[in-house]
C-alpha atoms as a PDB file:
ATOM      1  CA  UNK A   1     -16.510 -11.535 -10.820  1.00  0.00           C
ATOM      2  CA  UNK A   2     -13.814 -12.480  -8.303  1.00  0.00           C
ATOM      3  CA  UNK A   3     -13.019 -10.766  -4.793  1.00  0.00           C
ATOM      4  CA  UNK A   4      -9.439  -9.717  -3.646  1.00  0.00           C
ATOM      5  CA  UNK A   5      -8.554  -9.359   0.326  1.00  0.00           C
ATOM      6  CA  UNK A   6      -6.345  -6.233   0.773  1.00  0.00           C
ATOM      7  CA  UNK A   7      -4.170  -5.925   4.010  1.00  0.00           C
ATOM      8  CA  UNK A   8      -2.689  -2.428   4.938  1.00  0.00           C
ATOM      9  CA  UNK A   9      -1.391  -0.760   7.939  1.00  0.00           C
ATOM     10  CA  UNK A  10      -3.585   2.232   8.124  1.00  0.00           C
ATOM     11  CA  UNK A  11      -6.774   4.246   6.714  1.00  0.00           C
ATOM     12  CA  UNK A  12      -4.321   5.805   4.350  1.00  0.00           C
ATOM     13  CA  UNK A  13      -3.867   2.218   2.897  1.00  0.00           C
ATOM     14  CA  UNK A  14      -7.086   0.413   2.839  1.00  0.00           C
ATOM     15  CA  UNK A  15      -9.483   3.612   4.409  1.00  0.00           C
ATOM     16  CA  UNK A  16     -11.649   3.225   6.909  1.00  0.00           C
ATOM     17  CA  UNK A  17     -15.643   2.053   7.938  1.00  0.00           C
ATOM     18  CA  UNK A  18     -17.507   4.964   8.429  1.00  0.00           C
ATOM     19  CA  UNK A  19     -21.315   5.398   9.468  1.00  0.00           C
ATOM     20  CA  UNK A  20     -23.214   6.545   7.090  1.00  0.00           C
ATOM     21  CA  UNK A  21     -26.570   8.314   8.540  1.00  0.00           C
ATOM     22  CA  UNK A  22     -28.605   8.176   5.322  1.00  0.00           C
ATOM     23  CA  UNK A  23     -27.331   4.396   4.564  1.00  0.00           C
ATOM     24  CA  UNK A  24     -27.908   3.946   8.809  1.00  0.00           C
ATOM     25  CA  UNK A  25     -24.740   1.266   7.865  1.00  0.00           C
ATOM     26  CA  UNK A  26     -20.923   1.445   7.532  1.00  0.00           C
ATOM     27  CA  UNK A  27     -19.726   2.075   4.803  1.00  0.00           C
ATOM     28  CA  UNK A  28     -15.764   1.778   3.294  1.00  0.00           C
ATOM     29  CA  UNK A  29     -14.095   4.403   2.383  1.00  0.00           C
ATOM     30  CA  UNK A  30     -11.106   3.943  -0.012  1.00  0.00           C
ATOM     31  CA  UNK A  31      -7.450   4.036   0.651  1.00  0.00           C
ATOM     32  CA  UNK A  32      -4.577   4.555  -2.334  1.00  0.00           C
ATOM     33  CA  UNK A  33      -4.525   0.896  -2.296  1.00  0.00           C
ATOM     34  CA  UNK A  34      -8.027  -0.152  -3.238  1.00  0.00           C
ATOM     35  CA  UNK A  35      -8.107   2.668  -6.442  1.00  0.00           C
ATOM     36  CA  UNK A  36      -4.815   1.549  -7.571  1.00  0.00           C
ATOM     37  CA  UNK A  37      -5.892  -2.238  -7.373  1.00  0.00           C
ATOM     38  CA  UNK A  38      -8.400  -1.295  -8.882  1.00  0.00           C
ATOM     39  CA  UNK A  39      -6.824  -0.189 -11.864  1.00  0.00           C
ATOM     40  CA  UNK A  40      -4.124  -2.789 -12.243  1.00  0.00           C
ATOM     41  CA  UNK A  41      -6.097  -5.801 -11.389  1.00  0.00           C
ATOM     42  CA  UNK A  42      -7.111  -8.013 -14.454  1.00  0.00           C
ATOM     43  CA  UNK A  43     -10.521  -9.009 -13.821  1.00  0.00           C
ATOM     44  CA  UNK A  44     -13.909  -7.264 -12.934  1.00  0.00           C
ATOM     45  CA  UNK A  45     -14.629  -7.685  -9.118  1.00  0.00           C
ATOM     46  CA  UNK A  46     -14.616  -6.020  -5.425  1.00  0.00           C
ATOM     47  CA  UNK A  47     -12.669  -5.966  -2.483  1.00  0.00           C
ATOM     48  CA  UNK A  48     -12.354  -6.097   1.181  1.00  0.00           C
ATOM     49  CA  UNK A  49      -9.869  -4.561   3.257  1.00  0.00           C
ATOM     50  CA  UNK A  50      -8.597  -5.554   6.629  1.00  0.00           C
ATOM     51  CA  UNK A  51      -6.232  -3.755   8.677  1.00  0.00           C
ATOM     52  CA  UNK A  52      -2.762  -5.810   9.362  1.00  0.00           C
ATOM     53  CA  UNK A  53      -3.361  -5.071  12.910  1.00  0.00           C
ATOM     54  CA  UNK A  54      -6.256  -7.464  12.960  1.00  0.00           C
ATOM     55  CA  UNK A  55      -4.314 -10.128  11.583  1.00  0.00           C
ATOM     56  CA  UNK A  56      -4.118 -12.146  14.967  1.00  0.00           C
ATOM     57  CA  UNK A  57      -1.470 -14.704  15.217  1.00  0.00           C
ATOM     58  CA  UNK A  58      -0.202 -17.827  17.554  1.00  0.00           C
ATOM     59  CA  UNK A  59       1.641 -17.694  19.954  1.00  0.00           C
ATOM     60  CA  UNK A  60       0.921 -14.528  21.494  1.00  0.00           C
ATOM     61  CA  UNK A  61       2.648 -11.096  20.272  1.00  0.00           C
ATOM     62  CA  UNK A  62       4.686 -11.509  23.477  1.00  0.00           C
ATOM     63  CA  UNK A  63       6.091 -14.921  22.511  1.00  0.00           C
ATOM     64  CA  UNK A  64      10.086 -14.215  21.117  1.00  0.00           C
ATOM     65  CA  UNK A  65       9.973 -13.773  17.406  1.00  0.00           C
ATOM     66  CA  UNK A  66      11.998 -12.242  15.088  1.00  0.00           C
ATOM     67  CA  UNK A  67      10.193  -9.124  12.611  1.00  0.00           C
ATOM     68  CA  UNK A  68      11.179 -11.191   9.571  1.00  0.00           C
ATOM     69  CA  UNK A  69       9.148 -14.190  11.474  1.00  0.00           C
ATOM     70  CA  UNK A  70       6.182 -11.788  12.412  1.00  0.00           C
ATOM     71  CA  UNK A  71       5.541 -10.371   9.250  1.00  0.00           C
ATOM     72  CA  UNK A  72       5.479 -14.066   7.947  1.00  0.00           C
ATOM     73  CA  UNK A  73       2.813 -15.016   9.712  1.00  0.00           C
ATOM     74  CA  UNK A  74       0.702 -12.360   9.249  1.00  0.00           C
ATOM     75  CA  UNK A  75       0.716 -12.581   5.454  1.00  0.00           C
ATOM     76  CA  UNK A  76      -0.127 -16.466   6.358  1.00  0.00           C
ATOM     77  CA  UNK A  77      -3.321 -15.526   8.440  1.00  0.00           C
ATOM     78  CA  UNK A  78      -3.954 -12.740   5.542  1.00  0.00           C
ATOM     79  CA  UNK A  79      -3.888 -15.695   3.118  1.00  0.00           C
ATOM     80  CA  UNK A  80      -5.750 -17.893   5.373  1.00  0.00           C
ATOM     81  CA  UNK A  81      -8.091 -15.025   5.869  1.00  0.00           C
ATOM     82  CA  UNK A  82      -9.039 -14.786   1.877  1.00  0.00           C
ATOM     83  CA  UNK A  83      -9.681 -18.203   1.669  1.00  0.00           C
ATOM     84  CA  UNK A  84     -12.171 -18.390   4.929  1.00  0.00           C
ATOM     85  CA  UNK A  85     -13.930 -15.249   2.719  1.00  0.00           C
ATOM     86  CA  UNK A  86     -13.971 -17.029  -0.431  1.00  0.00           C
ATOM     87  CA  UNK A  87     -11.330 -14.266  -2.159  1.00  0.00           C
ATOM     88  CA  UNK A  88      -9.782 -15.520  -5.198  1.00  0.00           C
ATOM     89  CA  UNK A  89      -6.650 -13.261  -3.750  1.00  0.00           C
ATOM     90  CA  UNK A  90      -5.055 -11.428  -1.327  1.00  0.00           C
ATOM     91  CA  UNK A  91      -2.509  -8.416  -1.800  1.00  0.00           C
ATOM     92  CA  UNK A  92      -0.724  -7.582   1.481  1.00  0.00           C
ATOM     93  CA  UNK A  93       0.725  -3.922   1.532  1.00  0.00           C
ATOM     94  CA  UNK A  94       4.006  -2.535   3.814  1.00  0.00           C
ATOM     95  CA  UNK A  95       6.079   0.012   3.862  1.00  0.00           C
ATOM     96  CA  UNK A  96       9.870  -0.866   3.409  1.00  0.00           C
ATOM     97  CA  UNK A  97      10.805   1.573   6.004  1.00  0.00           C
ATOM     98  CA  UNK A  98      14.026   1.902   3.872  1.00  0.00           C
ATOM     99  CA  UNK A  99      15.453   2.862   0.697  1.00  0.00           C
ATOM    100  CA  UNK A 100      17.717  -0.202   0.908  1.00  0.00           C
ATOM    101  CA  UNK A 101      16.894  -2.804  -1.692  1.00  0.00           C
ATOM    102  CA  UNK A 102      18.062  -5.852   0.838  1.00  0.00           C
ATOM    103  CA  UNK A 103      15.998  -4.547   3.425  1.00  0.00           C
ATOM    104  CA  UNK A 104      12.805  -4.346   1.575  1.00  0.00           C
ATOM    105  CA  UNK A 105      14.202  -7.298  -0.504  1.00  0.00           C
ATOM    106  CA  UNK A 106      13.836  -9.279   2.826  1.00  0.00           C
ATOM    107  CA  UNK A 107      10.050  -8.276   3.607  1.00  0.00           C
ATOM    108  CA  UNK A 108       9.124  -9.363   0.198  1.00  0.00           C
ATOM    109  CA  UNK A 109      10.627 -12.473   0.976  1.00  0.00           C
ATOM    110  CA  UNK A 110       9.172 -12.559   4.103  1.00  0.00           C
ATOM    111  CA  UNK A 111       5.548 -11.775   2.989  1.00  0.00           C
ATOM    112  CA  UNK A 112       6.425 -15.032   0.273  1.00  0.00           C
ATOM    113  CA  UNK A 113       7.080 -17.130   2.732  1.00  0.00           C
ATOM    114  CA  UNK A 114       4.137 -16.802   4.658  1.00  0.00           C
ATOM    115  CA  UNK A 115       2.139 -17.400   1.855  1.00  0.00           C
ATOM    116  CA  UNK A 116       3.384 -20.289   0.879  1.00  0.00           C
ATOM    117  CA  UNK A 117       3.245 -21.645   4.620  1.00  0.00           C
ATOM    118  CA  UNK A 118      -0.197 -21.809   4.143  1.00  0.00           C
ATOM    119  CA  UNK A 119      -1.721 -24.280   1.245  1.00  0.00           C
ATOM    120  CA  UNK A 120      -4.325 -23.022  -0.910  1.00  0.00           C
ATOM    121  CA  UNK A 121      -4.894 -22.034  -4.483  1.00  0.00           C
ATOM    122  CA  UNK A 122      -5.455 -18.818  -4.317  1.00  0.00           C
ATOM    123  CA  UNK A 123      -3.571 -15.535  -5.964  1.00  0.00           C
ATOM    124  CA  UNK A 124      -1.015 -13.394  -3.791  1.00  0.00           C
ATOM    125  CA  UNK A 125       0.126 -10.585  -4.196  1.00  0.00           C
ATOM    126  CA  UNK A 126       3.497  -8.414  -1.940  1.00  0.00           C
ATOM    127  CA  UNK A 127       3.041  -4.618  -2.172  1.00  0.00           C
ATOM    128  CA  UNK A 128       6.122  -3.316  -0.457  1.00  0.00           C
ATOM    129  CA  UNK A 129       6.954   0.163  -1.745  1.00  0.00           C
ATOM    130  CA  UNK A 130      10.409   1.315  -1.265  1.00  0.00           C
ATOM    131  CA  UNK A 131      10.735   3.525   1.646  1.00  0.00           C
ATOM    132  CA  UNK A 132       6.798   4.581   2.589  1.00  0.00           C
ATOM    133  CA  UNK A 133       4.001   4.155  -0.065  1.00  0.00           C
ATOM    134  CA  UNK A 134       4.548   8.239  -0.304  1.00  0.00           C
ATOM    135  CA  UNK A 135       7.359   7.577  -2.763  1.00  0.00           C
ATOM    136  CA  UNK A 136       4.884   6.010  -5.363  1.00  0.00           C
ATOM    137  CA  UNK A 137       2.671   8.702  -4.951  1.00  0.00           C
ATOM    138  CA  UNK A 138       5.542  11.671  -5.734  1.00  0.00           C
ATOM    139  CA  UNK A 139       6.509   9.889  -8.788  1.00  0.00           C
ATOM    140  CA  UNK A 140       3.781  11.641 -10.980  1.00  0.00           C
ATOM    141  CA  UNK A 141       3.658  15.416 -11.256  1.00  0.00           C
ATOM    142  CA  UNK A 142       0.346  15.320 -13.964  1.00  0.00           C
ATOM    143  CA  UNK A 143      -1.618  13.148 -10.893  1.00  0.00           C
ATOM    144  CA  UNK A 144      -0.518  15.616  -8.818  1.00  0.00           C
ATOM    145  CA  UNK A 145      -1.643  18.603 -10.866  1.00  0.00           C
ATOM    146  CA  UNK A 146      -4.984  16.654 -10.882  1.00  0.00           C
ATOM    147  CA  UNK A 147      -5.299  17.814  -7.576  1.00  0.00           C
ATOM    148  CA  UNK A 148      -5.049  21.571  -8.124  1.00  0.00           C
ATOM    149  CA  UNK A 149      -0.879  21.649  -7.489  1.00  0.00           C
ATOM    150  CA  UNK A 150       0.915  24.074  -9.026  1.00  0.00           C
ATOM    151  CA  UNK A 151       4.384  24.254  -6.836  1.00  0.00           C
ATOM    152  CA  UNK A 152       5.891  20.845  -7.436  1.00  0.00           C
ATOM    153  CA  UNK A 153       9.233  22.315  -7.010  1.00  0.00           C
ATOM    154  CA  UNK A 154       9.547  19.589  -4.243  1.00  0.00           C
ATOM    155  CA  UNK A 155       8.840  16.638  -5.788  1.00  0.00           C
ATOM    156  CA  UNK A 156      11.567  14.466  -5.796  1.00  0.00           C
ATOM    157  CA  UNK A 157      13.150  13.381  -9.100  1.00  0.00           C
ATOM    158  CA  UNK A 158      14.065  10.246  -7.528  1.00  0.00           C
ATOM    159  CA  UNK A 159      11.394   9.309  -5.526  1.00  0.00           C
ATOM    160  CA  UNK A 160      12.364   5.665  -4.271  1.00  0.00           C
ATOM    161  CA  UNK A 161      15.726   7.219  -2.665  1.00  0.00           C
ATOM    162  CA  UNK A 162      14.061  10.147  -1.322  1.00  0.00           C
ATOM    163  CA  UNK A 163      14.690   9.797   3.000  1.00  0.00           C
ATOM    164  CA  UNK A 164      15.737  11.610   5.982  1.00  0.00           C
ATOM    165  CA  UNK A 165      13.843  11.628   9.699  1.00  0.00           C
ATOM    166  CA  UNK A 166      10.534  10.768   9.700  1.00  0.00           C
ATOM    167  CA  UNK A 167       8.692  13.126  11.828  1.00  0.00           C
ATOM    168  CA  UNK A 168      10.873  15.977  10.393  1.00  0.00           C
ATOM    169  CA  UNK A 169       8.443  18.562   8.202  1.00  0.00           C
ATOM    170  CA  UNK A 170      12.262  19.710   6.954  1.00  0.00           C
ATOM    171  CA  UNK A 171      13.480  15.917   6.220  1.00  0.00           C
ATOM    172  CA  UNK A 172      13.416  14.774   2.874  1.00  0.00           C
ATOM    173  CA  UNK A 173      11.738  11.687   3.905  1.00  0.00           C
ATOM    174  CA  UNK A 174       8.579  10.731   1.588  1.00  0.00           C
ATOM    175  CA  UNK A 175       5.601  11.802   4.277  1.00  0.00           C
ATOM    176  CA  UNK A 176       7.536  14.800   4.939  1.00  0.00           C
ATOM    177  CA  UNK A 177       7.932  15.490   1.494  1.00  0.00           C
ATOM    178  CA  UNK A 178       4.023  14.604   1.006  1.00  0.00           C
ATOM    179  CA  UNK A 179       2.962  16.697   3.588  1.00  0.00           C
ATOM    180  CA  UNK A 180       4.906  19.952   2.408  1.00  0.00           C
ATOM    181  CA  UNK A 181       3.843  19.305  -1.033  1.00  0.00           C
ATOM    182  CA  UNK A 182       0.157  19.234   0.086  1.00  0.00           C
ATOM    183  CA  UNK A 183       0.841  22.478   2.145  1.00  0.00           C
ATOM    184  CA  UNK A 184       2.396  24.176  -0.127  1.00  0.00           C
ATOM    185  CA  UNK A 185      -0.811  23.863  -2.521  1.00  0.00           C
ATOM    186  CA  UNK A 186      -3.275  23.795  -0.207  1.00  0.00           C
ATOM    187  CA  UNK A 187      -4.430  19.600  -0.665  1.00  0.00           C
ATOM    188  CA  UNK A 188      -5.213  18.045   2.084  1.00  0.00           C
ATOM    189  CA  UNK A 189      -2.578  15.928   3.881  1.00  0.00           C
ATOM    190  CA  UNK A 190      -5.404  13.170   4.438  1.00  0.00           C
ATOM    191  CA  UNK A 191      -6.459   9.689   2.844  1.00  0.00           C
ATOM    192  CA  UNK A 192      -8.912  10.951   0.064  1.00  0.00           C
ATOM    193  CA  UNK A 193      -5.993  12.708  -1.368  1.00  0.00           C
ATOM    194  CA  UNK A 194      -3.703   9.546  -1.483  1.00  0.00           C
ATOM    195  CA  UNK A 195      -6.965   7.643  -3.153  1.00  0.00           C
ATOM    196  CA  UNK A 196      -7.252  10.420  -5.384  1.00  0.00           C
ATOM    197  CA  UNK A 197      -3.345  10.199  -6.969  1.00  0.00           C
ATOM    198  CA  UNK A 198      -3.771   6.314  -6.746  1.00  0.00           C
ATOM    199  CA  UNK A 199      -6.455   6.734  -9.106  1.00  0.00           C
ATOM    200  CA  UNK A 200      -4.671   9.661 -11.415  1.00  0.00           C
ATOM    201  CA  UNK A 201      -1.268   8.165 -11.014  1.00  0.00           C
ATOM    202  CA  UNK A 202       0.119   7.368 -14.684  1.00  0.00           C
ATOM    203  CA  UNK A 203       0.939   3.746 -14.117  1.00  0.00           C
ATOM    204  CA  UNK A 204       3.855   3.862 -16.620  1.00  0.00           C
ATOM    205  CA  UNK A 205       5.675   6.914 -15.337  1.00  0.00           C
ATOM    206  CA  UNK A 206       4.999   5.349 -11.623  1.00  0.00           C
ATOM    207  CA  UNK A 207       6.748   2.218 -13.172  1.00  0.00           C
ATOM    208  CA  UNK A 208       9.648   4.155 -14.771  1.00  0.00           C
ATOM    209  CA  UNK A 209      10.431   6.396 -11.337  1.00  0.00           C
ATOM    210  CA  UNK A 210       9.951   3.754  -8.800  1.00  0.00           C
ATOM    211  CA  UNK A 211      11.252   0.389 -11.471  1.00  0.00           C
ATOM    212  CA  UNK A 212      12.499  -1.163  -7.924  1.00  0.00           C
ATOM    213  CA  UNK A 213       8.731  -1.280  -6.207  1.00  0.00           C
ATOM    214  CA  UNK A 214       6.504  -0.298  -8.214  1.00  0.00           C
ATOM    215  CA  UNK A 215       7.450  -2.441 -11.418  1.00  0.00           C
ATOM    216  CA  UNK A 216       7.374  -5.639  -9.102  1.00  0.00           C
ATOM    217  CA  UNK A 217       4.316  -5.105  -7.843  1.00  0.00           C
ATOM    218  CA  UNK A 218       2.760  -4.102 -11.281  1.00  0.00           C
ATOM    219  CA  UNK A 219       3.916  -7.263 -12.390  1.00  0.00           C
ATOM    220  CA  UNK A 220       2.315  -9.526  -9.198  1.00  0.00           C
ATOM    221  CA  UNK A 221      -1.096  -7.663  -9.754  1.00  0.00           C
ATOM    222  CA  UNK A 222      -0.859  -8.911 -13.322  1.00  0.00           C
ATOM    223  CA  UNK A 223      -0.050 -12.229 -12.312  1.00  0.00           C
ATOM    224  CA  UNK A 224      -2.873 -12.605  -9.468  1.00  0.00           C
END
């Protein structure tokens, strides 16, 4: 049995702690990325999450640093952090924030650097899906049918390239795509349904529909 450290921005990621009045105790809720890790990881075990806001690093956020320099370090603590908890790895999720394959080439690269800044012999794992993790999750229309969809009309056929304005319902950008998806078939817009087409997601049509991301970090979860 081994344990894996998973760092993601948000609930939708890594879900949340929730009280649980018949446990009286928090318990965690799962995010896309702990049911697909789940799948693709090559040994029985559990995992922990951690938000990537609660990766606290020196010298203070205020201190002059670059983003490429930022997100280094944090995927140092992150690996520093697995070791203090006795994980045998640690996958560290982000968004591109593009569809450019130099600009998520660079996180990745990034993300490496810091964890080879820190020594240990542990397993590590990027996860940085092209544009927003939303782009994995369009890339199967049988996970999505799963969930009760019928008008997939939307779905893109490219899903890595699909972009616009974020906060646009109209935009072809991935959440906005998500969202009107979900709307459109009444699924919730929420984290259970992410964890939900994490876990129905056909892992070789994700691979053939997103070869850029997904493939990669197929590939690291095989190695860790």
């Amino acid at each position: 049995m081994s344990q894996l450290l998973l760092c993601g921005e948000g609930p939708h990621d890594i879900g949340r702690l929730d009280w649980s009045v018949r446990n009286e105790s928090h318990q965690q809720s799962d995010g896309w990325l702990q049911r697909l890790v789940a799948r693709l990881r090559t040994s029985e075990g559990d995992a922990i999450a951690l938000p990537l806001r609660q990766l606290l690093t020196l010298p203070p956020r205020s201190a002059a640093r670059t983003p490429r320099e930022a997100l280094a370090r944090k995927a140092m603590v992150a690996k520093f952090r697995a070791m203090q908890e006795g994980c045998s790895g640690v996958v560290f999720a982000t968004d591109a924030d593009s569809i450019e394959s130099p600009a998520r080439a660079a996180k990745v690269a990034a993300i490496e650097e810091g964890f080879a800044s820190m020594p240990g012999e542990i397993g590590t794992a990027p996860c940085v899906p092209m544009g927003t993790a939303e782009a994995w999750l369009l890339s199967d229309a049988e996970a999505w049918r799963t969930l009760g969809a019928k008008d997939l009309t939307k779905l893109p056929t490219q899903p890595e390239r699909a972009w616009g304005r974020p906060h646009d319902p109209k935009s072809g950008h991935p959440k906005s795509v998500f969202q009107a998806i979900c709307k459109e078939n009444s699924i919730p817009d929420d984290q259970r349904s992410r964890a939900d087409l994490a876990e129905a997601l056909s892992i070789n049509t994700a691979i053939s529909r997103c070869r850029t991301s997904f493939g990669p970090f197929v590939q690291a979860m095989r190695a860790l």
